[in-house]
Protein backbone atom coordinates (compact mmCIF):
# COMPACT_ATOMS: atom_id res chain seq x y z
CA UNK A 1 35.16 12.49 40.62
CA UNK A 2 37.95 10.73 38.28
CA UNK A 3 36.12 7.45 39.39
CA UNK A 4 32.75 8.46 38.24
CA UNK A 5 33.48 9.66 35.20
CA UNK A 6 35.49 6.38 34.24
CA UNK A 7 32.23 4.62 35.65
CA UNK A 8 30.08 6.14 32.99
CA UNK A 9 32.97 5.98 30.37
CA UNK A 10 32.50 2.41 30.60
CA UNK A 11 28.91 2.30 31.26
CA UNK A 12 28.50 3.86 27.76
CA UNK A 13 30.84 1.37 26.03
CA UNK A 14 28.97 -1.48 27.61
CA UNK A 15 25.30 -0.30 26.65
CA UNK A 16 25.97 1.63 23.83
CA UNK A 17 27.28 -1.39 21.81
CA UNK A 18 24.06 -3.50 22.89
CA UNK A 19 21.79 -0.68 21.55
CA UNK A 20 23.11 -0.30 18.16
CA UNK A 21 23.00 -4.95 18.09
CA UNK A 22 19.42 -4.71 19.36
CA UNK A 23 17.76 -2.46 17.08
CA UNK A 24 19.67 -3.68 13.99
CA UNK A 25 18.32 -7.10 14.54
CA UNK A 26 15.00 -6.25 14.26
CA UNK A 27 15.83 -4.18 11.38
CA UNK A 28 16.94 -7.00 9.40
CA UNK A 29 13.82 -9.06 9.68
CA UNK A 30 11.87 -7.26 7.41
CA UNK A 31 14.71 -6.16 5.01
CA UNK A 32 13.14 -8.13 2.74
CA UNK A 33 9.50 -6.35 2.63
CA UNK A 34 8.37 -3.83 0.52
CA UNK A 35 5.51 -1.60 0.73
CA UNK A 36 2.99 -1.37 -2.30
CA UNK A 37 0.15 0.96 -2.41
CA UNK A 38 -2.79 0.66 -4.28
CA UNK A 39 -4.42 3.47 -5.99
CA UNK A 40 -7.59 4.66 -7.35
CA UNK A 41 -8.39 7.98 -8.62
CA UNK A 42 -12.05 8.91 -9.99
CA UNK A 43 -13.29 12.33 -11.67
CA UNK A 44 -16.32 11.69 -9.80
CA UNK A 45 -17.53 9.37 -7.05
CA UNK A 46 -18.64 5.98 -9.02
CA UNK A 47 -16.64 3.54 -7.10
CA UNK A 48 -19.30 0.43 -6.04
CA UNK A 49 -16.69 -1.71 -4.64
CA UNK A 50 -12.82 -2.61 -4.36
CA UNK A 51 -11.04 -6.13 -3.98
CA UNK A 52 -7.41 -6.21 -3.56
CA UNK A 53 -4.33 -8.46 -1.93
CA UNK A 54 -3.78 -7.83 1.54
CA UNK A 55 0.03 -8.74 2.56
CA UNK A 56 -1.29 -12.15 3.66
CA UNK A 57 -2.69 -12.99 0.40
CA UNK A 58 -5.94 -12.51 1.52
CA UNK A 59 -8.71 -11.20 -1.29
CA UNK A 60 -10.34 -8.11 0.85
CA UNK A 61 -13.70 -6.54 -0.17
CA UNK A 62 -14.57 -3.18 0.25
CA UNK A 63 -18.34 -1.98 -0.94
CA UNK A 64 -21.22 0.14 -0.12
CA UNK A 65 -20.37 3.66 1.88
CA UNK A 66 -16.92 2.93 2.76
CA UNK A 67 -15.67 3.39 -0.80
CA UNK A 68 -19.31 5.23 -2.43
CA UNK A 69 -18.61 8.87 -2.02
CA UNK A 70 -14.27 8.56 -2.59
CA UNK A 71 -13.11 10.51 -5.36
CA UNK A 72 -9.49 9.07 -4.58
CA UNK A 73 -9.12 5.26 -2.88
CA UNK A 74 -5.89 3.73 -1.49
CA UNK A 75 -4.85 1.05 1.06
CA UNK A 76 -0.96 0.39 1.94
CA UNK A 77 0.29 -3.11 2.56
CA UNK A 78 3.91 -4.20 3.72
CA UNK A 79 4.21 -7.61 1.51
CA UNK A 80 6.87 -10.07 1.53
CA UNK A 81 8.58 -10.78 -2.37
CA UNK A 82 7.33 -12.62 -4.48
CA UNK A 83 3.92 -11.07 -4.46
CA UNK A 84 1.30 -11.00 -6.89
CA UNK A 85 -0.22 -7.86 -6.12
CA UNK A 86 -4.21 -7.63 -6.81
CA UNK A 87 -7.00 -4.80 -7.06
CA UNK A 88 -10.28 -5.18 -8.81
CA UNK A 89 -12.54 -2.31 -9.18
CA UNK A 90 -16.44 -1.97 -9.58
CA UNK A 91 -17.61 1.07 -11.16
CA UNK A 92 -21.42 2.73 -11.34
CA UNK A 93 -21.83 5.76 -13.85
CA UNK A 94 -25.43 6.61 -13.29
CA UNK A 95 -24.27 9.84 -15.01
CA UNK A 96 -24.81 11.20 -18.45
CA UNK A 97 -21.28 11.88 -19.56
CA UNK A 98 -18.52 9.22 -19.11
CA UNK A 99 -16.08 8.95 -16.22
CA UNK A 100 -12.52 8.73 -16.12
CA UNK A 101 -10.18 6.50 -13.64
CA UNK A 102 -7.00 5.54 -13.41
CA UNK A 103 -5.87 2.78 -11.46
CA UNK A 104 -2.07 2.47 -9.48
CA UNK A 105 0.10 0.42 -7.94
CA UNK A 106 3.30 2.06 -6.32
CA UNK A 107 6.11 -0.02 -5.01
CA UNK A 108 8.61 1.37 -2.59
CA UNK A 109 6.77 4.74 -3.31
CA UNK A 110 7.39 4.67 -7.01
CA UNK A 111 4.56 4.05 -9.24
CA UNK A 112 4.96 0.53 -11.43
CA UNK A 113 1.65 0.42 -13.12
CA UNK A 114 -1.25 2.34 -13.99
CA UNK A 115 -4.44 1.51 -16.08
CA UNK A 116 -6.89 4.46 -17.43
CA UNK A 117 -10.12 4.06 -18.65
CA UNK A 118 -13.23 5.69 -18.73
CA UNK A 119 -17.08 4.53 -17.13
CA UNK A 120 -19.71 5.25 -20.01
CA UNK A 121 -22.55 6.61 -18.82
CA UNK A 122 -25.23 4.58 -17.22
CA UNK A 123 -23.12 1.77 -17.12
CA UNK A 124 -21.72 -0.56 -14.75
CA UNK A 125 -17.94 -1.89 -15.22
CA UNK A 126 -15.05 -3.59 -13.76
CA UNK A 127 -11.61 -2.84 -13.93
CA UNK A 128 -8.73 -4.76 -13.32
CA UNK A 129 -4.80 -4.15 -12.56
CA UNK A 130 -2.26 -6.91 -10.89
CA UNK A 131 1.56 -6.48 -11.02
CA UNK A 132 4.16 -9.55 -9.58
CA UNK A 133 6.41 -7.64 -6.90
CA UNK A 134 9.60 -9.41 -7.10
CA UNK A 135 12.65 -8.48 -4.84
């Protein structure tokens, strides 16, 4: 019995100590990342098409019924400092009365910019918002 429990005694001092080693090594990898989230928010659904940054600095499109009927848009990315971050956003009123947006980008959760503006109606616009994410 005493030899048992000194066997697992030891047992957790040996793996125990490899555990904590392991997992903090992968941790520090992406110490460096951030996560950004990009925002839209509409009064009504005129969104016609988004372009923003992915994390590998890739311009990605987003039209037609994906984004058509959103009231509220957003995509997360887990970037790498510096990082320009990107959105571009075409707007369709076909409406009579103008519609407001506002446009976001959140860093680490904590929002960092935000444009407002308003689509006249029967009009077709493009906003734009970018902010450098430095560590």
């Amino acid at each position: 019995m005493k030899r048992t429990i000194t066997y697992i005694t030891l047992l957790l001092f040996a793996v125990l100590p490899a555990t904590v080693s392991c997992s903090h090594g992968d941790e520090s990898e992406d110490d460096d990342n951030v996560f950004i989230q990009y925002r839209i928010n509409v009064a009504e659904p005129v969104i016609a098409g988004v372009i923003y940054r992915d994390a590998t600095g890739n311009l990605i499109t987003e039209e037609g019924t994906s984004v058509a009927a959103l009231e509220e848009w957003y995509e997360f990315e887990h970037v790498e400092p510096p990082f320009n971050a990107h959105k571009q956003v075409r707007f369709v009123n076909n409406g009579a009365q103008p519609v407001p947006y506002t446009l976001s980008i959140f860093v680490e959760g904590e929002l960092i910019k935000t444009e407002e503006g308003h689509v006249a109606p029967q009009a077709e616009e493009v906003a734009l918002i970018e902010y450098n994410v430095s560590q």
